[in-house]
C-alpha atoms as a PDB file:
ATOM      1  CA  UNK A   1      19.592   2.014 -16.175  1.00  0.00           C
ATOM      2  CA  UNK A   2      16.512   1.764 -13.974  1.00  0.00           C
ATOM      3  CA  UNK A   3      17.019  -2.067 -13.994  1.00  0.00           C
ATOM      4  CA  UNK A   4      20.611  -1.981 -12.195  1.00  0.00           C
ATOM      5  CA  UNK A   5      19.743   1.100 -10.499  1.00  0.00           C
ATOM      6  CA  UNK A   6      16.347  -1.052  -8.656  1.00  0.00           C
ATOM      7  CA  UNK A   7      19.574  -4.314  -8.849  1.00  0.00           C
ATOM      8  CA  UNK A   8      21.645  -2.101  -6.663  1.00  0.00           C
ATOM      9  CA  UNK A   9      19.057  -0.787  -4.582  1.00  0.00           C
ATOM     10  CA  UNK A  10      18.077  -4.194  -3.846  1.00  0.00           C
ATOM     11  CA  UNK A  11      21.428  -5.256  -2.678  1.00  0.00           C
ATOM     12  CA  UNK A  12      22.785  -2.373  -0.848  1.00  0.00           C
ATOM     13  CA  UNK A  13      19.804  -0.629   0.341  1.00  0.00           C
ATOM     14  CA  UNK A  14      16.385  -1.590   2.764  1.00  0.00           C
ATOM     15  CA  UNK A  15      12.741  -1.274   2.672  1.00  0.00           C
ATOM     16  CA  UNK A  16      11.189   0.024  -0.542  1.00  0.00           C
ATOM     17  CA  UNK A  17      12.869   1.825  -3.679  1.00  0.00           C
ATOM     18  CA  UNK A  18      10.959   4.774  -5.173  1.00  0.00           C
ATOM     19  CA  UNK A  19      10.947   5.648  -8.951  1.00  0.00           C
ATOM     20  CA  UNK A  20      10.443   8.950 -10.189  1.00  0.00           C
ATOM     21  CA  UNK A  21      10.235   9.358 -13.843  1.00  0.00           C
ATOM     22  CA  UNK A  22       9.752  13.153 -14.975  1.00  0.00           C
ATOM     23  CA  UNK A  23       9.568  15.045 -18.515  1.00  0.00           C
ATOM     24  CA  UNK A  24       9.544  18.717 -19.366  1.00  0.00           C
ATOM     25  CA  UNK A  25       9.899  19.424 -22.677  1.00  0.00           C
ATOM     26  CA  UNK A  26      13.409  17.484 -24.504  1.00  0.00           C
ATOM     27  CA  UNK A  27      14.506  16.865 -20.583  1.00  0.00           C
ATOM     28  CA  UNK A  28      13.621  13.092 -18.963  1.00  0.00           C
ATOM     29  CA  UNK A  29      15.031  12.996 -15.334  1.00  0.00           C
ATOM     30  CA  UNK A  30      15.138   9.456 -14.260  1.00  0.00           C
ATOM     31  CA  UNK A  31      15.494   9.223 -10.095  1.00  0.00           C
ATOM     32  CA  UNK A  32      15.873   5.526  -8.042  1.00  0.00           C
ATOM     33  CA  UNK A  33      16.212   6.557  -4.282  1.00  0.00           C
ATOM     34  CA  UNK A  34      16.303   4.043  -1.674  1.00  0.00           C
ATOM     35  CA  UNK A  35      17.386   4.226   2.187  1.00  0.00           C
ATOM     36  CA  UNK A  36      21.129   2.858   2.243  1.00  0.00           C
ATOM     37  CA  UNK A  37      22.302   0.499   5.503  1.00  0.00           C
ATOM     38  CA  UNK A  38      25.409  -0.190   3.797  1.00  0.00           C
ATOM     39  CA  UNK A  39      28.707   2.023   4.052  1.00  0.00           C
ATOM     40  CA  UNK A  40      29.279   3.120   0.903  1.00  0.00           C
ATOM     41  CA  UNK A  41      31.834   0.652  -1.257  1.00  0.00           C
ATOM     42  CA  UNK A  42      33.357   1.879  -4.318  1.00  0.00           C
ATOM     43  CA  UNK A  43      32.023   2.526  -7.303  1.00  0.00           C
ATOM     44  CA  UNK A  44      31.194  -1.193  -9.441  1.00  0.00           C
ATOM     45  CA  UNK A  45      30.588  -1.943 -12.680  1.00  0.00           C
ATOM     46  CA  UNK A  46      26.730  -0.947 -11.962  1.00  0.00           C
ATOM     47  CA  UNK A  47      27.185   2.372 -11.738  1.00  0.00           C
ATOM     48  CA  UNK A  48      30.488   2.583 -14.513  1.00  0.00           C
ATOM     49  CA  UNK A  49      27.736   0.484 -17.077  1.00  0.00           C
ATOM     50  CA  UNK A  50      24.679   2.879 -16.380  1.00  0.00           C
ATOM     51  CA  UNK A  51      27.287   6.309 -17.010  1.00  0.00           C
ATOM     52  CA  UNK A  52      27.403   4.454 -20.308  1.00  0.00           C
ATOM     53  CA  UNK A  53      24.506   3.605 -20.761  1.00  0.00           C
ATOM     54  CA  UNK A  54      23.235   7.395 -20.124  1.00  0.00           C
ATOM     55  CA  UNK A  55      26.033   8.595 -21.971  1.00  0.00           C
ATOM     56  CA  UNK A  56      25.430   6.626 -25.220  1.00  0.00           C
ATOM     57  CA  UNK A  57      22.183   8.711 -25.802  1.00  0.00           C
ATOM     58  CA  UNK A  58      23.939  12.216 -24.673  1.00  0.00           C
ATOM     59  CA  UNK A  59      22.515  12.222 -20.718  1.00  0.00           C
ATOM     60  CA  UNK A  60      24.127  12.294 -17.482  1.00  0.00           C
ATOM     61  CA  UNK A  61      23.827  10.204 -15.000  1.00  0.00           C
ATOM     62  CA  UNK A  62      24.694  10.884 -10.679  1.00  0.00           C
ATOM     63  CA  UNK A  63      24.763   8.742  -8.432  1.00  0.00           C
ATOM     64  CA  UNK A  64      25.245   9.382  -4.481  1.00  0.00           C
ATOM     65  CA  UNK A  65      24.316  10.103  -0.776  1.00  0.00           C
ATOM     66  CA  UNK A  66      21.672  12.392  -0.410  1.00  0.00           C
ATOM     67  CA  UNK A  67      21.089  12.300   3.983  1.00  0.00           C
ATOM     68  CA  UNK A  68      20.112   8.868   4.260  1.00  0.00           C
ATOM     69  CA  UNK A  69      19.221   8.271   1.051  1.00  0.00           C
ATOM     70  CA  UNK A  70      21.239   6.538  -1.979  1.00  0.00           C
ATOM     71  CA  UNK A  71      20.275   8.591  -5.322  1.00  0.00           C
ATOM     72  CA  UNK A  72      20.918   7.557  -8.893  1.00  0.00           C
ATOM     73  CA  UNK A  73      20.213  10.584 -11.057  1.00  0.00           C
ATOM     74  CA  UNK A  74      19.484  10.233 -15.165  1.00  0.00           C
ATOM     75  CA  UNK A  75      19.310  13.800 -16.895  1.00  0.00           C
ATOM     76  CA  UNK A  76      18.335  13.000 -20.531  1.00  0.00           C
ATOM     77  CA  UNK A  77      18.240  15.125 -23.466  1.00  0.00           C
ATOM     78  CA  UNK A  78      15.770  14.429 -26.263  1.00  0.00           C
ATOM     79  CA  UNK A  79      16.212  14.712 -30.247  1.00  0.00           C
ATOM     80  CA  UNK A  80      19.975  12.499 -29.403  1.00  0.00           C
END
């Protein structure tokens, strides 16, 4: 997930991409944020391969504008 999510940053974003890996307890939130220059373009098979991905092991996964930033969101649940 954090490999297509830095892919896609790559390719539709500019400048840098920051990573933000956080655990509390059973919850891992995995965040990729990068400034987009790109109008948004539907949704790919990135994004439809890392809901998989995150769903296969019982997390979420959002993915979006936040102001001028592009966010891809993991929420994962531990003991899955």
């Amino acid at each position: 997930m954090v490999q297509e999510a830095l892919t896609n940053a790559a390719r539709h974003g500019t400048g840098h991409a920051d990573l933000d890996v956080a655990c509390d307890g059973d919850v891992c939130t995995i965040e990729v944020r990068n400034q987009r220059v790109r109008a948004a373009a539907r949704p790919g098979h990135g994004l439809l391969g890392m809901r998989e991905r995150v769903a296969a092991v019982g997390g979420e996964l959002s993915a979006g504008c936040e102001g001028d930033d592009w966010v891809v969101r993991a929420r994962l649940l531990g003991g899955h």
